[in-house]
N, C-alpha and C. Protein backbone atom coordinates (compact mmCIF):
# COMPACT_ATOMS: atom_id res chain seq x y z
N UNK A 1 147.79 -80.37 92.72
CA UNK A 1 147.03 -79.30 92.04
C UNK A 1 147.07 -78.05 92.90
N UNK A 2 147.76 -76.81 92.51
CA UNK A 2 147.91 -75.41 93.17
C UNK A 2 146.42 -75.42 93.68
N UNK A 3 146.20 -74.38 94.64
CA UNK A 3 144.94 -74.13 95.15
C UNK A 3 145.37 -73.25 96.57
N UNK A 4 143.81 -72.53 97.07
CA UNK A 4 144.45 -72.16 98.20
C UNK A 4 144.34 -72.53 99.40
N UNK A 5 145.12 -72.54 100.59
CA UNK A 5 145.44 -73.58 101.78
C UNK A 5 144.03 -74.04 102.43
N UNK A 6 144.10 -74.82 102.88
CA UNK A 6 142.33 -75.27 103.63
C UNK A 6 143.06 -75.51 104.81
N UNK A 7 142.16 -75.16 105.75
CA UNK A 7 141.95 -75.91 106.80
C UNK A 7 140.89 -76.54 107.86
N UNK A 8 140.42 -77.51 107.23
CA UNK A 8 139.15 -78.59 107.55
C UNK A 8 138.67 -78.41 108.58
N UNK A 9 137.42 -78.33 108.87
CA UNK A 9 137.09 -78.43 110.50
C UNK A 9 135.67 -79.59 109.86
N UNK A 10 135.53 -79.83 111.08
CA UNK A 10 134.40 -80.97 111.29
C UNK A 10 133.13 -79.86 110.84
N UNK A 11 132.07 -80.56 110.94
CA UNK A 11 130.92 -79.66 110.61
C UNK A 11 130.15 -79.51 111.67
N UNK A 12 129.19 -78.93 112.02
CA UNK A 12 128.55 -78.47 113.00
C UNK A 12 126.84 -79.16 112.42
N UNK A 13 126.06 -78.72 113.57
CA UNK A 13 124.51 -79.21 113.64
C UNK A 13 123.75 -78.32 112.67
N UNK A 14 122.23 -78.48 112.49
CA UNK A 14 121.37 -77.75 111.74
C UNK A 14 121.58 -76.25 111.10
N UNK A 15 120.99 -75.65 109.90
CA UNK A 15 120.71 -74.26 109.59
C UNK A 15 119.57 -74.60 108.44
N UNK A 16 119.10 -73.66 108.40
CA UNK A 16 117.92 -73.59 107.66
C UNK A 16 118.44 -73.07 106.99
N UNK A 17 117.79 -72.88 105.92
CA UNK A 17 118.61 -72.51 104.09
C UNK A 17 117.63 -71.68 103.27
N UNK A 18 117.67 -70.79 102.92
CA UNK A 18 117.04 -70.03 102.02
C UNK A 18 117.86 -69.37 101.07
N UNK A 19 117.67 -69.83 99.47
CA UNK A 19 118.40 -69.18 98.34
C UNK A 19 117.46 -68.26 98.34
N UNK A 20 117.79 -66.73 97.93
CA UNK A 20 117.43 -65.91 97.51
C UNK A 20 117.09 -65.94 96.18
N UNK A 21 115.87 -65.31 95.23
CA UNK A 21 115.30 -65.65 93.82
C UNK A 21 116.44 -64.79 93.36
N UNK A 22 117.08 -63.86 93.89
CA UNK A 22 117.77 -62.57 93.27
C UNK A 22 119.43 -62.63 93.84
N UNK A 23 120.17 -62.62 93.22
CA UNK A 23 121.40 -62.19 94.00
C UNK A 23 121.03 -61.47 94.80
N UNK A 24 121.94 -61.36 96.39
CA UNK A 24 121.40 -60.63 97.30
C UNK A 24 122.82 -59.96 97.72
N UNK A 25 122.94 -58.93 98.40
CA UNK A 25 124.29 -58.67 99.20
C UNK A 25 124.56 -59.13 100.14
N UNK A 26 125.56 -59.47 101.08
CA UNK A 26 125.96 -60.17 102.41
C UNK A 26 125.46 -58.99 103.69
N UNK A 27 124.89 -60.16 104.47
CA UNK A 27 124.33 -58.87 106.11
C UNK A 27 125.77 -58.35 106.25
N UNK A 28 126.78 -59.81 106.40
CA UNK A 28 128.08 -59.47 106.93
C UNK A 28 129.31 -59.41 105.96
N UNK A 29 130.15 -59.72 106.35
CA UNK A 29 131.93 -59.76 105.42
C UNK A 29 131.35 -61.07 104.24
N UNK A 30 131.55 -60.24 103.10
CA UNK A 30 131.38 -61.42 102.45
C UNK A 30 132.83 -62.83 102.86
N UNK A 31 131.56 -64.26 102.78
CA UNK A 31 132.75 -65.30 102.83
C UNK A 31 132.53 -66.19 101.97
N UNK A 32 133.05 -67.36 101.49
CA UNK A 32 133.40 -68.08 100.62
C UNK A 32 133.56 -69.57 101.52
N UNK A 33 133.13 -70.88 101.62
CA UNK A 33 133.14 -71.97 102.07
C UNK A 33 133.33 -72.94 101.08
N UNK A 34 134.57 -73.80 101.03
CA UNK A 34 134.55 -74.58 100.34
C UNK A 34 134.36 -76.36 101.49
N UNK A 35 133.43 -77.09 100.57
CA UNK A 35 132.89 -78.46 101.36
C UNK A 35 133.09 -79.67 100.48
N UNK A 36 133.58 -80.85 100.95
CA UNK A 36 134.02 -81.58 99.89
C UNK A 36 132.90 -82.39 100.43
N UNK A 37 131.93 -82.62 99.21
CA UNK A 37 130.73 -83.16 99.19
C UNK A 37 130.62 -84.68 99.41
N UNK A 38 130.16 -85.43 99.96
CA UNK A 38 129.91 -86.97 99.91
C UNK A 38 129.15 -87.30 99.12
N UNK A 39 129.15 -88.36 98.16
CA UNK A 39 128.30 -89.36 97.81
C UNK A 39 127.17 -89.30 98.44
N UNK A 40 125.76 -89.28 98.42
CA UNK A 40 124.91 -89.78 99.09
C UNK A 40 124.24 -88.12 99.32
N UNK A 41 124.28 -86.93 99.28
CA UNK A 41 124.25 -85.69 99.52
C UNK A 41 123.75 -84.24 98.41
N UNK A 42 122.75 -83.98 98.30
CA UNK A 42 122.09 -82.75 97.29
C UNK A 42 122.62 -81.68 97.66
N UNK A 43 122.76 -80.73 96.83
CA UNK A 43 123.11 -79.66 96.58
C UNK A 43 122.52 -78.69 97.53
N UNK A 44 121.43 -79.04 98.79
CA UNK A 44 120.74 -77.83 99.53
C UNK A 44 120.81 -78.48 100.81
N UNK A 45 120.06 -77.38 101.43
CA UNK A 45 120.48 -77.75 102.77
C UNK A 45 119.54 -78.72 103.57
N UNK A 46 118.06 -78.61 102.99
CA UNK A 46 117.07 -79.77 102.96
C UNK A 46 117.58 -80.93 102.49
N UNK A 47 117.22 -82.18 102.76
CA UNK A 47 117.32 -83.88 102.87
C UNK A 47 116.35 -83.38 101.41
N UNK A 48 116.15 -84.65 100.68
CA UNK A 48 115.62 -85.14 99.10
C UNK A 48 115.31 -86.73 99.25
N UNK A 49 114.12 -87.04 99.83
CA UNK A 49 114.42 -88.45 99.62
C UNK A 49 115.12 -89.44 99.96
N UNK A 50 115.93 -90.33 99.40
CA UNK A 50 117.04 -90.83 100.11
C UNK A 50 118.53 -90.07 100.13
N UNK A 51 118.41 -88.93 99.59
CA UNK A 51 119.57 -88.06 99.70
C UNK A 51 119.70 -87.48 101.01
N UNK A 52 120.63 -87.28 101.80
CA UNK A 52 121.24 -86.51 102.75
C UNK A 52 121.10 -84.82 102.52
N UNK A 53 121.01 -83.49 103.45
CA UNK A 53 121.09 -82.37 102.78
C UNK A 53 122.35 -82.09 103.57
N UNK A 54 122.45 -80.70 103.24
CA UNK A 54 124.12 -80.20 103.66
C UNK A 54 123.68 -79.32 105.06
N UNK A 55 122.52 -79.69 105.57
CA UNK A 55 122.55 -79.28 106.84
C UNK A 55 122.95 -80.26 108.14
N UNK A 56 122.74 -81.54 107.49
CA UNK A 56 124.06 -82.04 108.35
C UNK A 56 125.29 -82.00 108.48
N UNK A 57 125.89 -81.12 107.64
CA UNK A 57 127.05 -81.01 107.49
C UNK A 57 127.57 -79.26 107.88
N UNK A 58 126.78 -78.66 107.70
CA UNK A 58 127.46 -77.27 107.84
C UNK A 58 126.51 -76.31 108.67
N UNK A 59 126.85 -75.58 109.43
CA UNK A 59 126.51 -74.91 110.63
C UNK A 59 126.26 -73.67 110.26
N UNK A 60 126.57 -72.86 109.05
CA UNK A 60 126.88 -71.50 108.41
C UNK A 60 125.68 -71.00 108.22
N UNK A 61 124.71 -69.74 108.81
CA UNK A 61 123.63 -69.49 108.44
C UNK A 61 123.68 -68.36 108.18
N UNK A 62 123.04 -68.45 106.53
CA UNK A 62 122.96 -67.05 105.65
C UNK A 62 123.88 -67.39 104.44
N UNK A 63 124.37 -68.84 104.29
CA UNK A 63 125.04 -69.56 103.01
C UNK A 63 124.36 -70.14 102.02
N UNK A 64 124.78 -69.84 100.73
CA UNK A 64 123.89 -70.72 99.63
C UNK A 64 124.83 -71.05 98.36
N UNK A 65 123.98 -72.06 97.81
CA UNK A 65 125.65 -73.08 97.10
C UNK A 65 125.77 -71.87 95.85
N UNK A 66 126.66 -71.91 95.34
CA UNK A 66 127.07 -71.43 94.34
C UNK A 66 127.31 -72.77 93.04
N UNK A 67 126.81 -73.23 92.73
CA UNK A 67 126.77 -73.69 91.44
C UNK A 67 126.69 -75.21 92.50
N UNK A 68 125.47 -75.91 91.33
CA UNK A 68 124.75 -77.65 91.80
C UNK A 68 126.33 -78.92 91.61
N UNK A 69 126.13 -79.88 92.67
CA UNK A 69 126.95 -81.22 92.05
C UNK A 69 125.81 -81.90 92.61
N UNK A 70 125.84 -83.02 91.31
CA UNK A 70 124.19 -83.84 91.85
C UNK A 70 124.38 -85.08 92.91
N UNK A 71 123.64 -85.66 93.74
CA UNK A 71 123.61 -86.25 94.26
C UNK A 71 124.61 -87.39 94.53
N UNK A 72 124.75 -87.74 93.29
CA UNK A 72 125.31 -88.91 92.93
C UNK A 72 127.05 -88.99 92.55
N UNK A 73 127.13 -87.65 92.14
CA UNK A 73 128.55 -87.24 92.31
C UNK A 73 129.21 -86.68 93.30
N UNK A 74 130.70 -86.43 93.41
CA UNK A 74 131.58 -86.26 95.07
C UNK A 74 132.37 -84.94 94.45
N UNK A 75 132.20 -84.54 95.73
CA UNK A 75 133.70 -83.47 95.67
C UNK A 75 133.67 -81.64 96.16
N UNK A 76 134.02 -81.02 95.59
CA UNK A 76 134.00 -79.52 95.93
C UNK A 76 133.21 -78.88 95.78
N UNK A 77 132.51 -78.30 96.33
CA UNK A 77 131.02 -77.42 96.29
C UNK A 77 131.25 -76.14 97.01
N UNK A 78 130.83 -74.80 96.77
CA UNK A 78 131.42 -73.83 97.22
C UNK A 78 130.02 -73.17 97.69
N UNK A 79 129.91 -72.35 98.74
CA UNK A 79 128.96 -71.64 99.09
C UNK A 79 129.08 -70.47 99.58
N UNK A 80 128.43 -69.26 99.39
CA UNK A 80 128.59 -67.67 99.72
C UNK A 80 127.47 -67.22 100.50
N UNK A 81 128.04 -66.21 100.77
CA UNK A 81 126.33 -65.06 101.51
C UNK A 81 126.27 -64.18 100.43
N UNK A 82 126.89 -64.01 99.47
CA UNK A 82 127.59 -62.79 98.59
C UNK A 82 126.94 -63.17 97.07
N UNK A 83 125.53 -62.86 97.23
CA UNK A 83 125.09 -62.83 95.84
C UNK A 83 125.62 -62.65 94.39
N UNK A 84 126.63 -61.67 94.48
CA UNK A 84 127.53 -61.40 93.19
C UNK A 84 128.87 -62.40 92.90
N UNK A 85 129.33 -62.92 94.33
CA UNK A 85 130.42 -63.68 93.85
C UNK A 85 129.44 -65.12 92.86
N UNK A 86 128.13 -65.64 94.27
CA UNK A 86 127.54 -66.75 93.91
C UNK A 86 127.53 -66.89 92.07
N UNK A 87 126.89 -65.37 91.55
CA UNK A 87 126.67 -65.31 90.28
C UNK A 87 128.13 -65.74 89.04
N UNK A 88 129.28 -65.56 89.92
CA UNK A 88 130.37 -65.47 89.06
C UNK A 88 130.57 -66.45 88.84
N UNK A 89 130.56 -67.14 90.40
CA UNK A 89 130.93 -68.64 89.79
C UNK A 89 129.79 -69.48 89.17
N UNK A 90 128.39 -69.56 89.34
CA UNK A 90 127.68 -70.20 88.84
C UNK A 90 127.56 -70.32 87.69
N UNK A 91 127.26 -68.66 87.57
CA UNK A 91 126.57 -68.25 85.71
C UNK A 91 128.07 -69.01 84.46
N UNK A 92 127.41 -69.86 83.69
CA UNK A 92 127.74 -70.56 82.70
C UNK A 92 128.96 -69.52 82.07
N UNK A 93 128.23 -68.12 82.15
CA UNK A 93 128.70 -67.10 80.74
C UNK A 93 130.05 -66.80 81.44
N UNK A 94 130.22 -66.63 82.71
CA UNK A 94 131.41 -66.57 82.83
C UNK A 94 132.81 -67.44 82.70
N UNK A 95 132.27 -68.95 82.29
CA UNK A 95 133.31 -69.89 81.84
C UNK A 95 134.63 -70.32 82.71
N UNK A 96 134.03 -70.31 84.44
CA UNK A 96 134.84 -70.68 85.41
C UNK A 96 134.73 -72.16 84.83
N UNK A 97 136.55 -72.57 84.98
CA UNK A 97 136.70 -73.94 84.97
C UNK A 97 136.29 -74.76 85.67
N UNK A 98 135.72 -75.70 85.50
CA UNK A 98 135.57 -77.34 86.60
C UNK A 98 136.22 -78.42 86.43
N UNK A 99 137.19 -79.30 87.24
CA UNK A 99 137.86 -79.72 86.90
C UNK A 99 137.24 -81.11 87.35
N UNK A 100 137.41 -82.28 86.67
CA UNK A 100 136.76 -83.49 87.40
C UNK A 100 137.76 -84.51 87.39
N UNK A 101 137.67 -85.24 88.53
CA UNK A 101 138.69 -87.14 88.12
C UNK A 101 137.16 -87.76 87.82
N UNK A 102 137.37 -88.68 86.77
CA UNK A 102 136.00 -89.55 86.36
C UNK A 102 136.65 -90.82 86.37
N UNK A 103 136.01 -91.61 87.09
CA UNK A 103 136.51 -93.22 86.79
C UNK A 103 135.43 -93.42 86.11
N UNK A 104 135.80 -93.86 84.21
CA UNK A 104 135.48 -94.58 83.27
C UNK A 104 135.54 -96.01 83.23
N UNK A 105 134.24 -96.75 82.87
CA UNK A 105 134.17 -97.91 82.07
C UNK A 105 135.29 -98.62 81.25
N UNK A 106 136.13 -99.11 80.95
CA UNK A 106 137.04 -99.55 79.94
C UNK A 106 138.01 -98.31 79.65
N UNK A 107 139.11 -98.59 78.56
CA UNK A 107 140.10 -97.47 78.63
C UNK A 107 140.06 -96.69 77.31
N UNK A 108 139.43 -95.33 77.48
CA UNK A 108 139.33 -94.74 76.62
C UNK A 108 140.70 -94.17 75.26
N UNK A 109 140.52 -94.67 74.26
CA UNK A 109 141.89 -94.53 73.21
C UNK A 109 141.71 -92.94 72.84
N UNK A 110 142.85 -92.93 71.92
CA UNK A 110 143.27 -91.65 71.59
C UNK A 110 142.36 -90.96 71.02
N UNK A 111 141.34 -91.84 70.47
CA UNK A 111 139.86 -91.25 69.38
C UNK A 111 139.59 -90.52 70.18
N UNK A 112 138.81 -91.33 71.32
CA UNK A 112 137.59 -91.06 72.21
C UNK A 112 138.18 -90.16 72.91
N UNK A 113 139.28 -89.84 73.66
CA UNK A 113 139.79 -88.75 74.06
C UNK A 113 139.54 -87.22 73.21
N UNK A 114 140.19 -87.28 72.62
CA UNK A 114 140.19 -86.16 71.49
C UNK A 114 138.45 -85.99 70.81
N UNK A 115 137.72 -86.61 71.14
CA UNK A 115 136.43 -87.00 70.98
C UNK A 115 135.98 -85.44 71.81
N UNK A 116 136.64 -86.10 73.23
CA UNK A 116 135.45 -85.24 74.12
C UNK A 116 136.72 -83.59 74.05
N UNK A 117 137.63 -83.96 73.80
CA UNK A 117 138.37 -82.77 73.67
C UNK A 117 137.43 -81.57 72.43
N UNK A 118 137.51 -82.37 71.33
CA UNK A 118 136.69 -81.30 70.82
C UNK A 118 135.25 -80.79 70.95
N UNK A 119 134.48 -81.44 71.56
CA UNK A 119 133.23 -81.60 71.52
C UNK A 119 132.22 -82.45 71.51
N UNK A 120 131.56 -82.87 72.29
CA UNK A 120 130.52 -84.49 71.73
C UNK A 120 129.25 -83.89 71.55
N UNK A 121 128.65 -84.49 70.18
CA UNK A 121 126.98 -84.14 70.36
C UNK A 121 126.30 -84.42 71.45
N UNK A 122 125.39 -83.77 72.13
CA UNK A 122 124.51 -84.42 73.15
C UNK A 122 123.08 -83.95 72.31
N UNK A 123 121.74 -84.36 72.89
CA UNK A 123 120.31 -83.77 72.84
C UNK A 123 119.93 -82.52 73.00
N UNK A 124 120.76 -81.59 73.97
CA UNK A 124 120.78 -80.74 73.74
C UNK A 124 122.41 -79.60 73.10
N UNK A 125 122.33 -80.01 72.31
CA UNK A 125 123.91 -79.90 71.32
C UNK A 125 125.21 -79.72 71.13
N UNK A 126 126.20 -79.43 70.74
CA UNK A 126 127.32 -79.90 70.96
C UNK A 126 127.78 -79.15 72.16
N UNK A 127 129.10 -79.76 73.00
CA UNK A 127 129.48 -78.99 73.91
C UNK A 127 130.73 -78.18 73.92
N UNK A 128 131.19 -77.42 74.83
CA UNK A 128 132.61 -76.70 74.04
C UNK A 128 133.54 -77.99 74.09
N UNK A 129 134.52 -77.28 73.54
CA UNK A 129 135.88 -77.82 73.50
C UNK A 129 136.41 -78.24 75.36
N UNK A 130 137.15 -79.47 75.34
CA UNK A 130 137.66 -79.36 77.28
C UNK A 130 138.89 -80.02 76.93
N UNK A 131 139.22 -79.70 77.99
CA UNK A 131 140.89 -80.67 78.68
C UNK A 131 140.29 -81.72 79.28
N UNK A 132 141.16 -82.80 78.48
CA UNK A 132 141.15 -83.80 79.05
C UNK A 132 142.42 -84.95 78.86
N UNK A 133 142.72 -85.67 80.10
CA UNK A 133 144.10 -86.27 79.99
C UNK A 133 143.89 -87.58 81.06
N UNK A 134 143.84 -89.05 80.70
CA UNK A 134 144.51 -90.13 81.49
C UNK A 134 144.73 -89.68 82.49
N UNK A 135 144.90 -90.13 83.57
CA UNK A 135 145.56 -89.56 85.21
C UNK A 135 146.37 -90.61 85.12
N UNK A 136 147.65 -90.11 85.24
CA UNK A 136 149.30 -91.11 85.32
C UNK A 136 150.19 -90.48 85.92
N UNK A 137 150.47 -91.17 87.21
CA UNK A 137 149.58 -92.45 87.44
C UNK A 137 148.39 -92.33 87.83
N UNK A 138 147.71 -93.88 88.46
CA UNK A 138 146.02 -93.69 88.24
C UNK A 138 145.77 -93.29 90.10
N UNK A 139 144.87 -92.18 90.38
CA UNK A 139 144.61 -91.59 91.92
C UNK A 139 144.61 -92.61 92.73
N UNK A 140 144.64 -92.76 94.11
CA UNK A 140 144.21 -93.83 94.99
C UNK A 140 143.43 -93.03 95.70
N UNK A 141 141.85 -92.92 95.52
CA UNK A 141 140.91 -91.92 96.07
C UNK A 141 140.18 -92.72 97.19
N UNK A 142 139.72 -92.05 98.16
CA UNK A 142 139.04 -92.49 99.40
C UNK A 142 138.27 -93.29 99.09
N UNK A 143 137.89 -93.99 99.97
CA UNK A 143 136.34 -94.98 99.80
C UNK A 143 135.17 -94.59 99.67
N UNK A 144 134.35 -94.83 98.50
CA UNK A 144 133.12 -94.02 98.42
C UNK A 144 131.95 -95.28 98.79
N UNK A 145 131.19 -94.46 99.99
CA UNK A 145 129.60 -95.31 100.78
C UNK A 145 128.26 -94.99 99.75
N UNK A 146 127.94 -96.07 99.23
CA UNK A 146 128.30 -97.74 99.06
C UNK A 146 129.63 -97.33 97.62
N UNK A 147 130.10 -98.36 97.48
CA UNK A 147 131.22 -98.32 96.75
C UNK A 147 130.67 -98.41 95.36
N UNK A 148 131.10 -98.31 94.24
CA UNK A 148 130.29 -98.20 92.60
C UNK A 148 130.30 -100.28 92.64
N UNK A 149 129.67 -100.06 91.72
CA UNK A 149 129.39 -101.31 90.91
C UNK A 149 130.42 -101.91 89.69
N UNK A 150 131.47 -102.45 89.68
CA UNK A 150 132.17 -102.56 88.65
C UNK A 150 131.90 -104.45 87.99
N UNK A 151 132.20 -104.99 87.01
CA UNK A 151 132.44 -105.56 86.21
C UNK A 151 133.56 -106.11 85.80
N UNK A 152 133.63 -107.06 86.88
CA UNK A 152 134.86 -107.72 86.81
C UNK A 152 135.52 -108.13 85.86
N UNK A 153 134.96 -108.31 84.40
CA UNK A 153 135.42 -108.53 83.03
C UNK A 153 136.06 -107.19 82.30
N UNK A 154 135.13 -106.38 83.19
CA UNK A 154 135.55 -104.88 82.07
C UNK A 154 136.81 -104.26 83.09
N UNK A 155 137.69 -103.40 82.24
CA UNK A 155 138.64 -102.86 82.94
C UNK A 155 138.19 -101.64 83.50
N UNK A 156 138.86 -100.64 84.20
CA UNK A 156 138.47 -98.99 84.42
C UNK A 156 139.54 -98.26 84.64
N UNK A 157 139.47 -97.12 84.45
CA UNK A 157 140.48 -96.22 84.26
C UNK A 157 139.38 -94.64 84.83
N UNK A 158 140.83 -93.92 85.59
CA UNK A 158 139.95 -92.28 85.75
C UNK A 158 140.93 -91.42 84.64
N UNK A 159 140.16 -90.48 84.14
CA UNK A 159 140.81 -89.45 83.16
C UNK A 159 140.42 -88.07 84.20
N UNK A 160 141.12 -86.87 83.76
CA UNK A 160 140.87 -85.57 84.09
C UNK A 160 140.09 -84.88 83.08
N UNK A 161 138.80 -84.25 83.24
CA UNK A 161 137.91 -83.41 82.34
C UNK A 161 138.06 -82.10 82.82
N UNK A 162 138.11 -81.20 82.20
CA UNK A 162 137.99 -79.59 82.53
C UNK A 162 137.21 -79.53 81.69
N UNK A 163 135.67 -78.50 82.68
CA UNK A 163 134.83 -78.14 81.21
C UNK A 163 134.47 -76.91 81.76
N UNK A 164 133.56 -75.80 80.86
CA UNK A 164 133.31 -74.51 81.18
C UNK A 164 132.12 -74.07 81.10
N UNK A 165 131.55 -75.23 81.24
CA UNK A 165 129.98 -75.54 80.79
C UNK A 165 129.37 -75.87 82.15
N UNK A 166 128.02 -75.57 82.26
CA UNK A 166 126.80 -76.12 83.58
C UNK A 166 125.83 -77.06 82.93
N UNK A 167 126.16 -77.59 82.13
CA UNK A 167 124.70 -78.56 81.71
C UNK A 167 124.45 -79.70 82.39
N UNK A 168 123.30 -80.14 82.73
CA UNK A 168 122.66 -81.26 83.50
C UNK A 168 123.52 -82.36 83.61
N UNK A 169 124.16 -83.00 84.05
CA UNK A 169 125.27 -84.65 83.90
C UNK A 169 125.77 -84.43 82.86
N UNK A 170 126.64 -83.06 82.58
CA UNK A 170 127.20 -82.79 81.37
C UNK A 170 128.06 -84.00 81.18
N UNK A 171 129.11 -84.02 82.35
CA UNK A 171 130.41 -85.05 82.14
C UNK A 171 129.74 -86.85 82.15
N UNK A 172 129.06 -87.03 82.62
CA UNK A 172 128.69 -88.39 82.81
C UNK A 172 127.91 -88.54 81.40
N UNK A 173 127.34 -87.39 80.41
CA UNK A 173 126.57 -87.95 79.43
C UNK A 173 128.01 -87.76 78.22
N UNK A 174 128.93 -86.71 78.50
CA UNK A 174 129.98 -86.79 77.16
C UNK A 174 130.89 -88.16 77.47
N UNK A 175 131.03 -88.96 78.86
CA UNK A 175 131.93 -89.96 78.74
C UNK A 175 130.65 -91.51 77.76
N UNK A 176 129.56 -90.94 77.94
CA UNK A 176 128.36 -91.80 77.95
C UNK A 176 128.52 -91.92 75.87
N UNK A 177 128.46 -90.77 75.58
CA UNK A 177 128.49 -90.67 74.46
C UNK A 177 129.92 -91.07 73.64
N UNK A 178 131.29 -91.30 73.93
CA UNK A 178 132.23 -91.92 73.51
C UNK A 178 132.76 -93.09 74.03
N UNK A 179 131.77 -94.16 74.79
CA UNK A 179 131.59 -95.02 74.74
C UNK A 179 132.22 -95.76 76.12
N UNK A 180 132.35 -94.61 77.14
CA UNK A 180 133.19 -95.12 78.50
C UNK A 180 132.27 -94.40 79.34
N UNK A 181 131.18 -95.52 79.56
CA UNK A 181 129.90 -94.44 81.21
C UNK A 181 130.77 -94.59 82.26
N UNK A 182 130.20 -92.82 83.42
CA UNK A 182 130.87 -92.86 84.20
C UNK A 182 130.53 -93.66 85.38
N UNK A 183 131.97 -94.13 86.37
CA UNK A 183 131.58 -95.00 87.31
C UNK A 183 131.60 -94.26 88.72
N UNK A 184 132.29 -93.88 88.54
CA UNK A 184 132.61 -92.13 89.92
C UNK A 184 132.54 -90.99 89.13
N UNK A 185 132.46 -89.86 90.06
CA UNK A 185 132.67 -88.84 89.55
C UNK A 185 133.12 -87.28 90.45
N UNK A 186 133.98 -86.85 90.21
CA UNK A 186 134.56 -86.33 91.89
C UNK A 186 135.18 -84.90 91.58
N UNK A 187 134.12 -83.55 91.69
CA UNK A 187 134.67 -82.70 91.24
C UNK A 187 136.25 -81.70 92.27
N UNK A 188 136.89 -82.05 91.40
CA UNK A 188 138.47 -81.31 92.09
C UNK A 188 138.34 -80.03 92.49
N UNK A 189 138.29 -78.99 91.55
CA UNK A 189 138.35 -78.14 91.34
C UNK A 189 137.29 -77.30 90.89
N UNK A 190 137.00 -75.63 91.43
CA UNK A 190 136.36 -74.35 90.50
C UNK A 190 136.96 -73.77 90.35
N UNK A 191 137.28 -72.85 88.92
CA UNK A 191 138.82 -72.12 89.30
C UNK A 191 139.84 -72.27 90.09
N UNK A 192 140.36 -71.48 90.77
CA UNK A 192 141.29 -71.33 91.54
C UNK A 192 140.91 -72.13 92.55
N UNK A 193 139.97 -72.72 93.32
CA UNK A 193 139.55 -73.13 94.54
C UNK A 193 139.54 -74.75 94.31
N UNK A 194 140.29 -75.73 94.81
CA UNK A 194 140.50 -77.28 95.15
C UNK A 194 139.87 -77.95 95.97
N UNK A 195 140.06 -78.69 96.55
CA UNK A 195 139.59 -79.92 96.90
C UNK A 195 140.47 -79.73 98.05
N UNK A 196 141.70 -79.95 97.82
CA UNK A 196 143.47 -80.04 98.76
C UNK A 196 142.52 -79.65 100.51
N UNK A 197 142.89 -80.62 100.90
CA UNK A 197 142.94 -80.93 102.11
C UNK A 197 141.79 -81.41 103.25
N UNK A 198 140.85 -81.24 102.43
CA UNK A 198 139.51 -81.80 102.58
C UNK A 198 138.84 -82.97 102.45
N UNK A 199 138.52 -83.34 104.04
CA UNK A 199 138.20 -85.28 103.48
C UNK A 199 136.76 -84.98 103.86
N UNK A 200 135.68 -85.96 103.28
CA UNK A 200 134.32 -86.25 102.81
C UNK A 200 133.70 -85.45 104.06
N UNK A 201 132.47 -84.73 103.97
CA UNK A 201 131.97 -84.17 104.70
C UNK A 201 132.30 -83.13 105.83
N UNK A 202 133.70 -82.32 105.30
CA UNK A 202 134.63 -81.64 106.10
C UNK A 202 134.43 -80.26 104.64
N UNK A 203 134.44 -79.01 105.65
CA UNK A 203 134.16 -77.68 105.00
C UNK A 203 135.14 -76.66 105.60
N UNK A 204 135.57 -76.13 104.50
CA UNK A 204 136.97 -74.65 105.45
C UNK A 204 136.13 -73.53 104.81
N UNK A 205 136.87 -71.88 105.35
CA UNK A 205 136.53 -70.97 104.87
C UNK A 205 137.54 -70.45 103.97
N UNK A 206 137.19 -70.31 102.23
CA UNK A 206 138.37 -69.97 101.97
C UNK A 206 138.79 -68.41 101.77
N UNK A 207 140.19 -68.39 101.39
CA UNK A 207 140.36 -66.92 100.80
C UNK A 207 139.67 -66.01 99.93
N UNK A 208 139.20 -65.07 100.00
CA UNK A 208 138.19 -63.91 98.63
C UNK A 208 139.82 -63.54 98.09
């Protein structure tokens, strides 16, 4: 998957975290941090309970996430000092892509595909249109602490979702709703910005 170059460094000790209520401007050069999130880890820089925060992980003070991955899901999380970029990528209306690998329940057919391609009802109502495609062949992704729960009777399979949407467990409730719940969930991609080269709890600075 194109993206631009990383280069990983370990993470550093404590920072205290304060989101601003308002987009804010940067003291300094605006920067851009991309962190490939662990399992087990919230979206802030405070601990949650039995969640981990991202102040064990990142040293950067005067950073704040640019758009949530919940606890329970893995992968790319981006953070700024730069109030206006934060807004670009977060805010819904701008329709930055997210790209996900989902390991599904059983193997979703051509219906259920084209299902979530056009749209699935949820409770709060239908969602746009996304890309979505089988991964072939199927990833061989790192080990996730503790590992999922599978069902030795049932099969599993990961597909690729692109959606342009922020809603609450958007992807885990549209695989939920065509009949394959998710078992991982591991966001790749925001726009232009990947995952590529980043292993669990490792953060680079990327290109503006």
């Amino acid at each position: 998957m194109p993206g631009p170059r990383m280069r990983p460094r370990k993470s550093g000790g404590p920072v205290q975290f304060l989101k601003p209520s308002k987009p804010a401007s940067p003291a300094g050069p605006p920067r851009l941090l991309g962190f490939h999130k662990p399992y087990g880890v919230v979206s802030q820089f405070t601990p949650e309970g039995r969640w981990q925060g991202l102040k064990d992980f990142i040293d950067v003070p005067g950073v704040y996430v640019a758009g949530r991955l919940d606890g329970d899901s893995e992968g790319l999380l981006l953070l700024t000092n730069d109030g206006q970029l934060q807004a670009r990528i977060a805010n819904p209306r701008h329709k930055m892509a997210k790209t996900y690998w989902v390991q599904v329940e059983g193997i979703p057919d051509a219906a259920a595909l084209q299902q979530l391609r056009d749209g699935v009802d949820l409770k709060d109502g239908r969602t746009l249109p996304a890309q979505v495609r089988m991964l072939d062949p199927q990833p061989a992704m790192w080990p996730r602490h503790p590992p999922i729960r599978v069902r030795q009777s049932v099969p599993d399979c990961w597909i690729e979702l692109i959606i342009r949407e922020g809603r609450n467990r958007q992807v885990r409730r549209m695989t939920a709703a065509v009949g394959h719940p998710t078992l991982r969930l591991v966001r790749m991609a925001i726009g232009p910005y990947t995952l590529d080269g980043l292993e669990p709890g490792q953060w680079t600075d990327l290109a503006l």
